[in-house]
PDB file of N, CA and C in Angstrom:
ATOM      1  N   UNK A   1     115.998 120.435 110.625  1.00  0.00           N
ATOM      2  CA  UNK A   1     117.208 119.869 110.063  1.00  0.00           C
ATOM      3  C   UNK A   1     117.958 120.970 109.315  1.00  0.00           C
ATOM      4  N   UNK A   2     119.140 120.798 109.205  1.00  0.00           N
ATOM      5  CA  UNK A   2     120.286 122.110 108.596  1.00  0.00           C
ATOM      6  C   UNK A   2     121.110 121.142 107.807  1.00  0.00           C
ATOM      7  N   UNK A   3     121.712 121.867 107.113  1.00  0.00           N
ATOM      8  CA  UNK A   3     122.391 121.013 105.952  1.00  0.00           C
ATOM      9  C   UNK A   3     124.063 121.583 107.154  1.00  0.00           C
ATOM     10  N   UNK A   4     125.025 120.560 106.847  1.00  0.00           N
ATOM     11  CA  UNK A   4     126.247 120.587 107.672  1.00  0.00           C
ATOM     12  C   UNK A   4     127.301 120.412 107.406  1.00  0.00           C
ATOM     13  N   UNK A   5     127.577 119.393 106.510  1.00  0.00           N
ATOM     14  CA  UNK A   5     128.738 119.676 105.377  1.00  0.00           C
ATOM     15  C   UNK A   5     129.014 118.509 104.614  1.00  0.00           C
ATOM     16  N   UNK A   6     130.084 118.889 103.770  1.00  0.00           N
ATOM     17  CA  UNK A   6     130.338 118.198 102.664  1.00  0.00           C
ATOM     18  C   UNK A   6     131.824 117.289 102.343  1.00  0.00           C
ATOM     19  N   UNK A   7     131.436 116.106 102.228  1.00  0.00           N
ATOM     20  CA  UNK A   7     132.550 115.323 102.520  1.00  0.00           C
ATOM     21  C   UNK A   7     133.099 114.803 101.098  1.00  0.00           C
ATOM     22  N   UNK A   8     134.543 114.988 100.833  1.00  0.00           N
ATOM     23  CA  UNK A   8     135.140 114.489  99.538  1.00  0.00           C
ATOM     24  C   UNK A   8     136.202 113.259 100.074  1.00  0.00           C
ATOM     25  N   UNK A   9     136.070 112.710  98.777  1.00  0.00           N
ATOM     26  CA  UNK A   9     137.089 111.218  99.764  1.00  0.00           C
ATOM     27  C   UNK A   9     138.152 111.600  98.974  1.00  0.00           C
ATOM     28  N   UNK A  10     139.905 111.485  99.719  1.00  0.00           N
ATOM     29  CA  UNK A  10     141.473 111.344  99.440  1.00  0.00           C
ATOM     30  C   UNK A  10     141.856 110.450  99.841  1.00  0.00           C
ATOM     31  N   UNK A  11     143.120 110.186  98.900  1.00  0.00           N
ATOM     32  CA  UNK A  11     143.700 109.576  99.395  1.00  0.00           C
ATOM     33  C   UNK A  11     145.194 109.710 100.370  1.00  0.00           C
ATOM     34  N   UNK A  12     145.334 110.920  99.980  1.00  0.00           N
ATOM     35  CA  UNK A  12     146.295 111.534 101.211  1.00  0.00           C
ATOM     36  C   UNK A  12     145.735 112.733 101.888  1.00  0.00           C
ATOM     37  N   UNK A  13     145.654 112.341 102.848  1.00  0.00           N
ATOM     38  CA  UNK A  13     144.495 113.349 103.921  1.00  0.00           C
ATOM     39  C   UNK A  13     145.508 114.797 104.055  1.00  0.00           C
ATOM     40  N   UNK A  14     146.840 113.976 104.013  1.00  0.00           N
ATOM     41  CA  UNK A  14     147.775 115.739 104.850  1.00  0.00           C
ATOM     42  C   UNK A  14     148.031 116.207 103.536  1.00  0.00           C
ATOM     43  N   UNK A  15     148.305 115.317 102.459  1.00  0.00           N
ATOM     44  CA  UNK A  15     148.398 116.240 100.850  1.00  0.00           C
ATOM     45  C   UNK A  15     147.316 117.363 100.552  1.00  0.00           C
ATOM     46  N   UNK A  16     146.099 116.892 100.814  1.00  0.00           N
ATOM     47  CA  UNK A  16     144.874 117.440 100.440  1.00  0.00           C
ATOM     48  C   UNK A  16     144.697 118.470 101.781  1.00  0.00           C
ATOM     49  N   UNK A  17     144.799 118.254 103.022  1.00  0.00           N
ATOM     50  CA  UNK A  17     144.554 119.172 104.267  1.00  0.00           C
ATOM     51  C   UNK A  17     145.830 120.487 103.514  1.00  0.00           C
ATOM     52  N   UNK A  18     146.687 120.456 102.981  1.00  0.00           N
ATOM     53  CA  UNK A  18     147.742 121.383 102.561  1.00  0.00           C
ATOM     54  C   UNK A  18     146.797 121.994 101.274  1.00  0.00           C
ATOM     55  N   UNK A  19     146.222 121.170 100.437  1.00  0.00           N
ATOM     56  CA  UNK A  19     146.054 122.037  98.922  1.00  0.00           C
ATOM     57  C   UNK A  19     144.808 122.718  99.613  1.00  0.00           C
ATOM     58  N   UNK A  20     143.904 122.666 100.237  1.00  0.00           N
ATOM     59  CA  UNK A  20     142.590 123.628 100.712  1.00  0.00           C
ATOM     60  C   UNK A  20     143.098 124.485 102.049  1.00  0.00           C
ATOM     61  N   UNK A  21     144.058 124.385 102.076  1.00  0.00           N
ATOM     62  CA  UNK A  21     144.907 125.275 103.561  1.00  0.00           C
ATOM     63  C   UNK A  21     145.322 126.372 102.773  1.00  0.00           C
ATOM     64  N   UNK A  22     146.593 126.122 101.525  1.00  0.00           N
ATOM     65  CA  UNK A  22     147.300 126.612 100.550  1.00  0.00           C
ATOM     66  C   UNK A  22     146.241 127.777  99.441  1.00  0.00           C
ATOM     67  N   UNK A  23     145.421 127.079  98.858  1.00  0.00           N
ATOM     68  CA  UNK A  23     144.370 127.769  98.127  1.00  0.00           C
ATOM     69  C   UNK A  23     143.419 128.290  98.519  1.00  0.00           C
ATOM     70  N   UNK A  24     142.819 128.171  99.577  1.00  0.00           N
ATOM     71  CA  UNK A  24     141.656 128.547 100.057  1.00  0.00           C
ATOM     72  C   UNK A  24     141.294 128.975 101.262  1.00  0.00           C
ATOM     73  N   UNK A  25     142.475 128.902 102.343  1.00  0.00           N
ATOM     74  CA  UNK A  25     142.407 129.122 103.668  1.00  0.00           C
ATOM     75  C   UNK A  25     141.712 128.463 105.045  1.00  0.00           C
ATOM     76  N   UNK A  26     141.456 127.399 104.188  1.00  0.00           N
ATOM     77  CA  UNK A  26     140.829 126.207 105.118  1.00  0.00           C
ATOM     78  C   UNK A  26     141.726 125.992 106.231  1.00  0.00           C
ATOM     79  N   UNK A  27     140.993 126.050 107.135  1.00  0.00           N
ATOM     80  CA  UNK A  27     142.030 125.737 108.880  1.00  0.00           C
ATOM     81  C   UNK A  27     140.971 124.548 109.065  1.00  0.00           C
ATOM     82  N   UNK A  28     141.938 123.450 110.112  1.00  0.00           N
ATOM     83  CA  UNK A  28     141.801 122.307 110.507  1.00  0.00           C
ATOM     84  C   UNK A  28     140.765 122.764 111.659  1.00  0.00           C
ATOM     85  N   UNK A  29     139.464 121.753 111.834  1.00  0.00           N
ATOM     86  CA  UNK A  29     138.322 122.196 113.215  1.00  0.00           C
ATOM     87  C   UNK A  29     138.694 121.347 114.132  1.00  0.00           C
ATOM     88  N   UNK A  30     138.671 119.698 113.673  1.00  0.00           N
ATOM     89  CA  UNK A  30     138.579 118.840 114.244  1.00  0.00           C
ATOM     90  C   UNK A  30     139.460 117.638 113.409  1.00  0.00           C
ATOM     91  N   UNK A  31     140.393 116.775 113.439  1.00  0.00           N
ATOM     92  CA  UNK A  31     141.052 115.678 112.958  1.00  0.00           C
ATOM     93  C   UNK A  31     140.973 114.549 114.209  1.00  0.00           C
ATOM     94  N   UNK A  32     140.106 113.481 113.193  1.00  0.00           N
ATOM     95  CA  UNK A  32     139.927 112.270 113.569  1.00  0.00           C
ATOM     96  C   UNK A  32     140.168 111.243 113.016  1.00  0.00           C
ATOM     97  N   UNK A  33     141.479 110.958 112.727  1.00  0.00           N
ATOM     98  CA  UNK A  33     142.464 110.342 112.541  1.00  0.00           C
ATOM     99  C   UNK A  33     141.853 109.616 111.016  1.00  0.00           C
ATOM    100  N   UNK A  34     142.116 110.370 110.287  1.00  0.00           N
ATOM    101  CA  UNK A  34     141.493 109.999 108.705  1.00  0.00           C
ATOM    102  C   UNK A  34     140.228 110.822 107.986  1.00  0.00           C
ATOM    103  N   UNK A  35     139.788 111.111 109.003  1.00  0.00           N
ATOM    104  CA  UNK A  35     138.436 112.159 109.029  1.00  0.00           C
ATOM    105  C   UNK A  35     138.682 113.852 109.149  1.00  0.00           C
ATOM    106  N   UNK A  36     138.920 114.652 108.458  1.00  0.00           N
ATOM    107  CA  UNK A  36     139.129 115.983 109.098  1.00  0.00           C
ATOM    108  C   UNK A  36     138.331 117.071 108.346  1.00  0.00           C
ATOM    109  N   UNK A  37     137.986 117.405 109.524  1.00  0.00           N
ATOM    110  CA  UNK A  37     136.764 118.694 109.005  1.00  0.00           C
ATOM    111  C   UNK A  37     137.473 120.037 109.324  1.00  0.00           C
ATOM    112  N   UNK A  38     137.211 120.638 108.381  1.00  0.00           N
ATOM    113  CA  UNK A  38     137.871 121.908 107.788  1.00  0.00           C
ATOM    114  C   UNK A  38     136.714 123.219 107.977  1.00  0.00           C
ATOM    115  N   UNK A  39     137.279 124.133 108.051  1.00  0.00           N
ATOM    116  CA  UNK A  39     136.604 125.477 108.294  1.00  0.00           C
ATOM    117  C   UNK A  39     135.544 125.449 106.828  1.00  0.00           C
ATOM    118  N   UNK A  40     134.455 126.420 107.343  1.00  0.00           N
ATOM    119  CA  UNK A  40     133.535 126.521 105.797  1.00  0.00           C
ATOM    120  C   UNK A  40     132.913 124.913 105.402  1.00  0.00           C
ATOM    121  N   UNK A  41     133.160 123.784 106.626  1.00  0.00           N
ATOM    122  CA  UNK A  41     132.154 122.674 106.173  1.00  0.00           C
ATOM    123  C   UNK A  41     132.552 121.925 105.045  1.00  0.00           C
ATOM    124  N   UNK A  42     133.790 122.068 104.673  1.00  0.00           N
ATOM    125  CA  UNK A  42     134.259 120.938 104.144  1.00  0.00           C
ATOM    126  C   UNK A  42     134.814 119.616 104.892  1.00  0.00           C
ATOM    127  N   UNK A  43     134.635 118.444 104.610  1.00  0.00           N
ATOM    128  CA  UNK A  43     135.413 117.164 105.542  1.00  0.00           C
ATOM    129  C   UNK A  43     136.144 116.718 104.541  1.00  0.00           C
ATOM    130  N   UNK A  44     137.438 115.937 104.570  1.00  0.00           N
ATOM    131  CA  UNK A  44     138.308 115.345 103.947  1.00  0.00           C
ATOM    132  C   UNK A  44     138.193 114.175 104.615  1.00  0.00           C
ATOM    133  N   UNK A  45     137.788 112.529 103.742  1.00  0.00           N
ATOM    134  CA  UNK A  45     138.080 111.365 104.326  1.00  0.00           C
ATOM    135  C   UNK A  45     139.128 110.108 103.757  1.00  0.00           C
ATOM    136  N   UNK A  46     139.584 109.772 104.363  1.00  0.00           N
ATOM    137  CA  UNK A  46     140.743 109.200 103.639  1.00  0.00           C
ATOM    138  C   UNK A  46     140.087 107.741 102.931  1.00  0.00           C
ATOM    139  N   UNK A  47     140.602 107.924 101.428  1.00  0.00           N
ATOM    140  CA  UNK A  47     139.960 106.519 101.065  1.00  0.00           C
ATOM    141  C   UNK A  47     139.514 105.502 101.106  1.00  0.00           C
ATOM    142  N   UNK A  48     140.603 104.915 101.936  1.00  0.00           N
ATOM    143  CA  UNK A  48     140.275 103.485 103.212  1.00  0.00           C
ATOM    144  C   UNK A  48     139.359 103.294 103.663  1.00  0.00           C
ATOM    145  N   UNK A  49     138.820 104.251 104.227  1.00  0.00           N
ATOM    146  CA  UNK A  49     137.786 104.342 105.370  1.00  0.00           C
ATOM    147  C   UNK A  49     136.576 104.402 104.215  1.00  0.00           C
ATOM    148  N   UNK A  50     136.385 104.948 103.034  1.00  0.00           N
ATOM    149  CA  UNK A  50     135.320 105.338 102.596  1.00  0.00           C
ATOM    150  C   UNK A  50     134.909 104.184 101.762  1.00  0.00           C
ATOM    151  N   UNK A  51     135.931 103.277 101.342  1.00  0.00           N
ATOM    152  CA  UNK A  51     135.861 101.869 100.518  1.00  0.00           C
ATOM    153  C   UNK A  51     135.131 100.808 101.816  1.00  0.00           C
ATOM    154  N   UNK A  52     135.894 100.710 102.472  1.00  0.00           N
ATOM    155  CA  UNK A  52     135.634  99.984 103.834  1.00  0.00           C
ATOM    156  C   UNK A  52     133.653 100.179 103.794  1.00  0.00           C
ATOM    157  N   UNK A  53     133.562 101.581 104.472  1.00  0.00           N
ATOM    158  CA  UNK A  53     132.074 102.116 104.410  1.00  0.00           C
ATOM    159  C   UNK A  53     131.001 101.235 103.113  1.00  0.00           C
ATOM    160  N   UNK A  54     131.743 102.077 102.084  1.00  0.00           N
ATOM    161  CA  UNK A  54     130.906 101.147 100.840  1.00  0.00           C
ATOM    162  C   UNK A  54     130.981  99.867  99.655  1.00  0.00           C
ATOM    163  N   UNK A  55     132.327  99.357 100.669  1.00  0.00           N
ATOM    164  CA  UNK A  55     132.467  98.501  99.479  1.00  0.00           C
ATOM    165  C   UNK A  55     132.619  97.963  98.263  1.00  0.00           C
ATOM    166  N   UNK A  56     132.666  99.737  97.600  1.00  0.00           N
ATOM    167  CA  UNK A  56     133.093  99.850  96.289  1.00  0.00           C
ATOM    168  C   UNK A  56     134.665 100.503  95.927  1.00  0.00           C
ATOM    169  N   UNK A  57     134.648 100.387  95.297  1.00  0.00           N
ATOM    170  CA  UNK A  57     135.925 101.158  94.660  1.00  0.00           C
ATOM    171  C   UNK A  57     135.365 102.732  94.120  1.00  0.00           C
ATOM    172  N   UNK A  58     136.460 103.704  94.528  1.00  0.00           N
ATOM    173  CA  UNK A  58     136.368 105.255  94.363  1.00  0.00           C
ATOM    174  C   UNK A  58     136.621 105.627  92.792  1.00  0.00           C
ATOM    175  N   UNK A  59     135.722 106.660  92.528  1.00  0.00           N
ATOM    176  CA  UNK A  59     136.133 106.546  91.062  1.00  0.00           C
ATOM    177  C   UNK A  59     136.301 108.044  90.477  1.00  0.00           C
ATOM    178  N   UNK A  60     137.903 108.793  91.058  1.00  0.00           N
ATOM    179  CA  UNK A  60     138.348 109.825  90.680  1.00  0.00           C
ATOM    180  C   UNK A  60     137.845 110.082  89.716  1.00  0.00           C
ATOM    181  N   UNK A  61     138.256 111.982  88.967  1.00  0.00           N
ATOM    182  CA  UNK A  61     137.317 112.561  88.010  1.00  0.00           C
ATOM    183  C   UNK A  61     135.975 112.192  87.415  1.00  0.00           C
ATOM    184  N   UNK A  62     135.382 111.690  88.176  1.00  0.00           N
ATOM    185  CA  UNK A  62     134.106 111.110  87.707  1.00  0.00           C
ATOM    186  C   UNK A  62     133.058 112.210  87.058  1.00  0.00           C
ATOM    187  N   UNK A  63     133.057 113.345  87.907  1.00  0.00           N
ATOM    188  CA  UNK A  63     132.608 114.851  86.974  1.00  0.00           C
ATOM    189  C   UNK A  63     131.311 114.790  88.091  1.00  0.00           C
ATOM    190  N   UNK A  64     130.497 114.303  89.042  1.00  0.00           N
ATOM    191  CA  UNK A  64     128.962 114.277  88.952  1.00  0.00           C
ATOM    192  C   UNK A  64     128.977 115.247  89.929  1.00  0.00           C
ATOM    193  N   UNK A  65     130.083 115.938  90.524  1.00  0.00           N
ATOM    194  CA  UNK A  65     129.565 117.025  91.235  1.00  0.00           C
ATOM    195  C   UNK A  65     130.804 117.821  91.386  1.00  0.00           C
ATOM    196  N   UNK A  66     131.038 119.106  91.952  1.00  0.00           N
ATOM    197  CA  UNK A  66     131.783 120.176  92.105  1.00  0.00           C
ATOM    198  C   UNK A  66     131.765 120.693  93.338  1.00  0.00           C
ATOM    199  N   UNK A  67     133.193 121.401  93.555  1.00  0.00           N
ATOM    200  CA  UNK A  67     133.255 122.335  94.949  1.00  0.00           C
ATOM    201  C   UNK A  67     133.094 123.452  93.953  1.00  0.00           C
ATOM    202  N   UNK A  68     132.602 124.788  94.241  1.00  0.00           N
ATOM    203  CA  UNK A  68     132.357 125.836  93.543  1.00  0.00           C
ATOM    204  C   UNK A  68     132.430 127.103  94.634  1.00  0.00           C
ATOM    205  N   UNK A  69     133.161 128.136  94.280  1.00  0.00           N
ATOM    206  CA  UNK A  69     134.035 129.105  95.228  1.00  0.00           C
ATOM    207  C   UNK A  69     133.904 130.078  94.109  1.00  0.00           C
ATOM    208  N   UNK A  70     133.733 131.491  94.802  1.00  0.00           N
ATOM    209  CA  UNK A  70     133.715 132.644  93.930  1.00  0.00           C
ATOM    210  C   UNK A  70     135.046 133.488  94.650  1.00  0.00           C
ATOM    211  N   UNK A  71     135.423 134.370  93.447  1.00  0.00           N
ATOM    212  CA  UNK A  71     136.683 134.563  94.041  1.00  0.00           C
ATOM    213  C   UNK A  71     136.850 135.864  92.796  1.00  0.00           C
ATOM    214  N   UNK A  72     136.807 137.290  93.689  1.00  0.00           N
ATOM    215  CA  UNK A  72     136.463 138.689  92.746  1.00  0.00           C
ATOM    216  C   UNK A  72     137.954 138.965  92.036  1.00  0.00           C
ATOM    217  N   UNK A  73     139.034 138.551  92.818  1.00  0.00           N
ATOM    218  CA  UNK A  73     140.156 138.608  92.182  1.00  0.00           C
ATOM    219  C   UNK A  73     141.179 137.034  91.365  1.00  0.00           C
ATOM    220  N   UNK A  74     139.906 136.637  90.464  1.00  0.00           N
ATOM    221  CA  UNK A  74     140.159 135.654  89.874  1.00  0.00           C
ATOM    222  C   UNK A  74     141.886 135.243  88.938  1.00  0.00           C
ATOM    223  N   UNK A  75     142.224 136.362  88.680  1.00  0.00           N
ATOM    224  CA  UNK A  75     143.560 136.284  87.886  1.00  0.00           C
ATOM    225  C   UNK A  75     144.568 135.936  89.374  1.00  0.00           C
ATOM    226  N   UNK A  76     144.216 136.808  90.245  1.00  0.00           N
ATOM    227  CA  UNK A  76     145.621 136.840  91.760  1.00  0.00           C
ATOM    228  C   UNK A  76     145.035 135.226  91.952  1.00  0.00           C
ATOM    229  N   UNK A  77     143.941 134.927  92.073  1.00  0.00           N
ATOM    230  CA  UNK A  77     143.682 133.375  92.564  1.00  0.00           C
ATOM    231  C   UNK A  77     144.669 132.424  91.394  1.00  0.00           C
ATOM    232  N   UNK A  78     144.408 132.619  90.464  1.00  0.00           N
ATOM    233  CA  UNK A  78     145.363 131.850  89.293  1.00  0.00           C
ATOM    234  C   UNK A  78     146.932 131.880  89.581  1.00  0.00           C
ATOM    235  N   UNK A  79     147.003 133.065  89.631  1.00  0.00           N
ATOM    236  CA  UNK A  79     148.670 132.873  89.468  1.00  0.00           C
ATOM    237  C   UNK A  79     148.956 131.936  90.924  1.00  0.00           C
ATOM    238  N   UNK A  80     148.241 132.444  91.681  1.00  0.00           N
ATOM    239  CA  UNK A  80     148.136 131.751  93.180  1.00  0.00           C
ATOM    240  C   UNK A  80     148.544 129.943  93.042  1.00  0.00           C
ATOM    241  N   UNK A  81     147.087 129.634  92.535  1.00  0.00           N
ATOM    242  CA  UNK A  81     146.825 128.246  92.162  1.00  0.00           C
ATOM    243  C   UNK A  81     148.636 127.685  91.154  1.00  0.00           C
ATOM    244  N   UNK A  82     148.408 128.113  89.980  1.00  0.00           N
ATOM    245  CA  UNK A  82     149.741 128.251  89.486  1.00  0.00           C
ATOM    246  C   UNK A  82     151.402 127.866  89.840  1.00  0.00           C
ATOM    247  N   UNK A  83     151.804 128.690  91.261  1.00  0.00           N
ATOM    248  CA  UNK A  83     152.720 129.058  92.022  1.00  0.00           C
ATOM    249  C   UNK A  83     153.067 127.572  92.854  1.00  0.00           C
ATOM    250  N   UNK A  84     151.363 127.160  93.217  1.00  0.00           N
ATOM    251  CA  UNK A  84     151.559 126.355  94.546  1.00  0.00           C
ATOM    252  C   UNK A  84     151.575 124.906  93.827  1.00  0.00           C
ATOM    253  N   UNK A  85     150.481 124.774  92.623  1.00  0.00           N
ATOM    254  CA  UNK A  85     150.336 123.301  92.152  1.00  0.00           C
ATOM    255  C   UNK A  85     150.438 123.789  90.596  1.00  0.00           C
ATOM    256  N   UNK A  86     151.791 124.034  90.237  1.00  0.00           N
ATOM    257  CA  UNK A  86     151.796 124.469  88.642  1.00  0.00           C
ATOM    258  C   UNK A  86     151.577 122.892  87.911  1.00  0.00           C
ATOM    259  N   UNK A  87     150.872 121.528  88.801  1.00  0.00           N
ATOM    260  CA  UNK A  87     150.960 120.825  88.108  1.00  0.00           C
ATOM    261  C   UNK A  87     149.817 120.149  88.016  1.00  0.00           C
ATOM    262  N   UNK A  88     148.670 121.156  88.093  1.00  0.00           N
ATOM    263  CA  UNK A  88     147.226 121.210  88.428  1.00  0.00           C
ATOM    264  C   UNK A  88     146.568 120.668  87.044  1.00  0.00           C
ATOM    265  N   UNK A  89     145.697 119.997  87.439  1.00  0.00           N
ATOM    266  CA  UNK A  89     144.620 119.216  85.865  1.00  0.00           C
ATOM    267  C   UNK A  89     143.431 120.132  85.668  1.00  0.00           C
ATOM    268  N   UNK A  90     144.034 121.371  84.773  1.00  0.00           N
ATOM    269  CA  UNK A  90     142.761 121.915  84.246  1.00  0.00           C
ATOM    270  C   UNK A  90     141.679 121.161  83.727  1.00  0.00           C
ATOM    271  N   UNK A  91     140.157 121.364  83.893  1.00  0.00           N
ATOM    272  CA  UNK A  91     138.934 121.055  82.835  1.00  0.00           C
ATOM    273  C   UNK A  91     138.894 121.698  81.940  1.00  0.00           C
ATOM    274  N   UNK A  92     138.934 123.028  82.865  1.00  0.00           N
ATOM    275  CA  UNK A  92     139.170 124.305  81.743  1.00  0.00           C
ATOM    276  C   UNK A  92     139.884 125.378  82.266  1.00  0.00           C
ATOM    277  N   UNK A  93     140.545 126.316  81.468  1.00  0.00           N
ATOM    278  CA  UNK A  93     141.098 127.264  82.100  1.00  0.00           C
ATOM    279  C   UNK A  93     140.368 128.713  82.027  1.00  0.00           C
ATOM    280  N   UNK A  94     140.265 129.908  81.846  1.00  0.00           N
ATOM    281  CA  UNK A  94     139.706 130.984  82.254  1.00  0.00           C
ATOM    282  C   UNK A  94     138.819 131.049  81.145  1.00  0.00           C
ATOM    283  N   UNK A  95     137.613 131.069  81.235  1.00  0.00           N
ATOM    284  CA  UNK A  95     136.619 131.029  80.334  1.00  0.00           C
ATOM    285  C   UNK A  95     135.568 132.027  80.467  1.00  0.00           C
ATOM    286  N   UNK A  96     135.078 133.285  80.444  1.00  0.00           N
ATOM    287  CA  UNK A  96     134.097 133.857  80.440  1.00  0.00           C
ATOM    288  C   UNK A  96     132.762 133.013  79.810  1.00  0.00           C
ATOM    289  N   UNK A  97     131.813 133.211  80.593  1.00  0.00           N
ATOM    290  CA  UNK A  97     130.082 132.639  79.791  1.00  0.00           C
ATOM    291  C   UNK A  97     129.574 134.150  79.218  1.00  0.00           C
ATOM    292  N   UNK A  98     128.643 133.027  78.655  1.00  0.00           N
ATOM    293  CA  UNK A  98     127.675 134.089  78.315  1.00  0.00           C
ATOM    294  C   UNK A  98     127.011 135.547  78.982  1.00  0.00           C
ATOM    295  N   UNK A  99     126.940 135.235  80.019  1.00  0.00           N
ATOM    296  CA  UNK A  99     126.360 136.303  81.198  1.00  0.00           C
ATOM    297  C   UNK A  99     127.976 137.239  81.847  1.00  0.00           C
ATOM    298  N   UNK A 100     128.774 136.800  81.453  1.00  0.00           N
ATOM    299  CA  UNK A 100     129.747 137.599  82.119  1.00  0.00           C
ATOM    300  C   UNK A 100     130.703 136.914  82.846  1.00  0.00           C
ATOM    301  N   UNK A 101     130.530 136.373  83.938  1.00  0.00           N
ATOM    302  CA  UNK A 101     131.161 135.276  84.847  1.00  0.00           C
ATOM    303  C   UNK A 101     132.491 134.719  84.201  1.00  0.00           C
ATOM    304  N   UNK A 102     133.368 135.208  84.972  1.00  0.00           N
ATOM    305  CA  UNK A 102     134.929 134.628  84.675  1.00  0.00           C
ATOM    306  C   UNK A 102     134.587 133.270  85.526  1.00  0.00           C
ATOM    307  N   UNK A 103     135.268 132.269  84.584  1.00  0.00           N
ATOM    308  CA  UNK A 103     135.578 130.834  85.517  1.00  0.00           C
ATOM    309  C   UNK A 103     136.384 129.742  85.400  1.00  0.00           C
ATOM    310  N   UNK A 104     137.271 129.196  86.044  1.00  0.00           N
ATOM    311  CA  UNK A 104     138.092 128.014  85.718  1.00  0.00           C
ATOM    312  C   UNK A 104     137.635 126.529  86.499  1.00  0.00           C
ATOM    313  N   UNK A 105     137.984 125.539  85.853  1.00  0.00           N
ATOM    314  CA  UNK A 105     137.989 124.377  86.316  1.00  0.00           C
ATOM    315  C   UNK A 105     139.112 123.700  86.736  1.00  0.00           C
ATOM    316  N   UNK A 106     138.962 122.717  87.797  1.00  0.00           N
ATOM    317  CA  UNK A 106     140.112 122.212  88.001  1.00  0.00           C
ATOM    318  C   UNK A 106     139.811 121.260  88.971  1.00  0.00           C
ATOM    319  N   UNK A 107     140.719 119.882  88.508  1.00  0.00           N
ATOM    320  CA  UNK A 107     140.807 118.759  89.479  1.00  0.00           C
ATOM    321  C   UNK A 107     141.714 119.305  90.611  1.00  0.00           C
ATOM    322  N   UNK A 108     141.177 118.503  92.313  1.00  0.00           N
ATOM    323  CA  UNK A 108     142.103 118.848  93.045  1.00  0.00           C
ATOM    324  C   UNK A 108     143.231 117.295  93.391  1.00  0.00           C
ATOM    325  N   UNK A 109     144.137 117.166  93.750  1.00  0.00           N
ATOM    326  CA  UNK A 109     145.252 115.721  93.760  1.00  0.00           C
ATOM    327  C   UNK A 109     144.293 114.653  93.804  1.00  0.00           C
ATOM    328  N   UNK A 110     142.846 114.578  94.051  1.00  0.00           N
ATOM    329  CA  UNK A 110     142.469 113.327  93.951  1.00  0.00           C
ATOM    330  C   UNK A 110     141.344 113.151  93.042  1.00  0.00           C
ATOM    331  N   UNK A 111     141.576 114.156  92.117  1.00  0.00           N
ATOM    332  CA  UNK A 111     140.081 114.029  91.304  1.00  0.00           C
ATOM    333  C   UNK A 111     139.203 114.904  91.597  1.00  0.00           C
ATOM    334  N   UNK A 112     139.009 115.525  92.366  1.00  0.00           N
ATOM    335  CA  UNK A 112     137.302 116.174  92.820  1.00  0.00           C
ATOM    336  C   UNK A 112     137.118 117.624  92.278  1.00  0.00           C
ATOM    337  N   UNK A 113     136.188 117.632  91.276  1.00  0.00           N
ATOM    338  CA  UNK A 113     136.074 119.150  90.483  1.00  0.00           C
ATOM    339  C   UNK A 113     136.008 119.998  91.231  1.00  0.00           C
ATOM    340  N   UNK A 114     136.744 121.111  90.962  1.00  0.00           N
ATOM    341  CA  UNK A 114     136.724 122.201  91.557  1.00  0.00           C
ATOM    342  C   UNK A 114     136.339 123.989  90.335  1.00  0.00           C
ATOM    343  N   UNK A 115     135.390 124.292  90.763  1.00  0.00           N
ATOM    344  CA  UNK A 115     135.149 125.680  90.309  1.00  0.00           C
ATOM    345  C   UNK A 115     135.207 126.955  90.680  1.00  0.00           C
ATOM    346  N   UNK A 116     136.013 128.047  89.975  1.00  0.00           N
ATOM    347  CA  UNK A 116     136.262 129.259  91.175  1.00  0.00           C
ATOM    348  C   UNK A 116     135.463 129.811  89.845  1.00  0.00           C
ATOM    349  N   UNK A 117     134.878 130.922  90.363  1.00  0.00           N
ATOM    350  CA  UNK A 117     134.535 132.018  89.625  1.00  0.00           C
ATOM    351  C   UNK A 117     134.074 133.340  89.942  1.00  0.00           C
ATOM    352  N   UNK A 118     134.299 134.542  89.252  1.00  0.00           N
ATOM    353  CA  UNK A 118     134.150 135.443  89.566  1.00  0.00           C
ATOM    354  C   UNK A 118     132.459 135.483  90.284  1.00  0.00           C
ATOM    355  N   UNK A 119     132.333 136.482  91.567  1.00  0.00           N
ATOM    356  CA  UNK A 119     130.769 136.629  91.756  1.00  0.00           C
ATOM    357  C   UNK A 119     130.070 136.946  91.108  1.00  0.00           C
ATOM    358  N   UNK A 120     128.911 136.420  91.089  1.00  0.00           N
ATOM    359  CA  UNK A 120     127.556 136.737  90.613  1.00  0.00           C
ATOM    360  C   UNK A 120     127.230 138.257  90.758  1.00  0.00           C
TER     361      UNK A 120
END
């Protein structure tokens, strides 16, 4: 068994297929009409379908997990991020840790944490 990828639920599939196209260079593999899997093993599913599936209601910023991306030219990624969605929901903004590691937080249009940080 192989691990294969990772699915975040939206609610606008072409909003969100644009912000991981825009920021990150995600190209479209396969679109199945609400379902679209993205280069690097990300899937985007459109809400509908994922309520339908479980019967619950989706529960944006919820925090219990993260996309996490390293990125050596962390300031050009910012102004980047900045430029395209200057109307982005920081967690946090550029924070060095303890060990060194530059890193920001950030919701993407539907809630789902996102972490860039400098490499390890």
């Amino acid at each position: 068994m192989r691990f294969k990828n990772f699915l975040i639920v939206v609610k606008d599939i072409e909003r969100s297929r644009k912000f991981y196209h825009d920021l990150f260079g995600f190209d479209v593999i396969l679109d199945n009409d609400g379902n679209i899997v993205l280069t690097d093993g990300l899937v985007l599913q459109e809400e509908k379908y994922w309520k339908e599936f479980l019967g619950k209601e989706i529960m944006p910023e919820n925090n219990s997990c993260e996309l996490y991306f390293e990125e050596a030219d962390l300031d050009g990624f910012i102004e980047k991020l900045e430029r395209y969605y200057p109307e982005v929901h920081y967690v946090n903004r550029l924070t060095t840790h303890s060990w060194g590691q530059k890193v920001i937080r950030f919701y993407d249009p539907d809630g789902n944490l996102i972490e860039v940080g400098t490499p390890m």
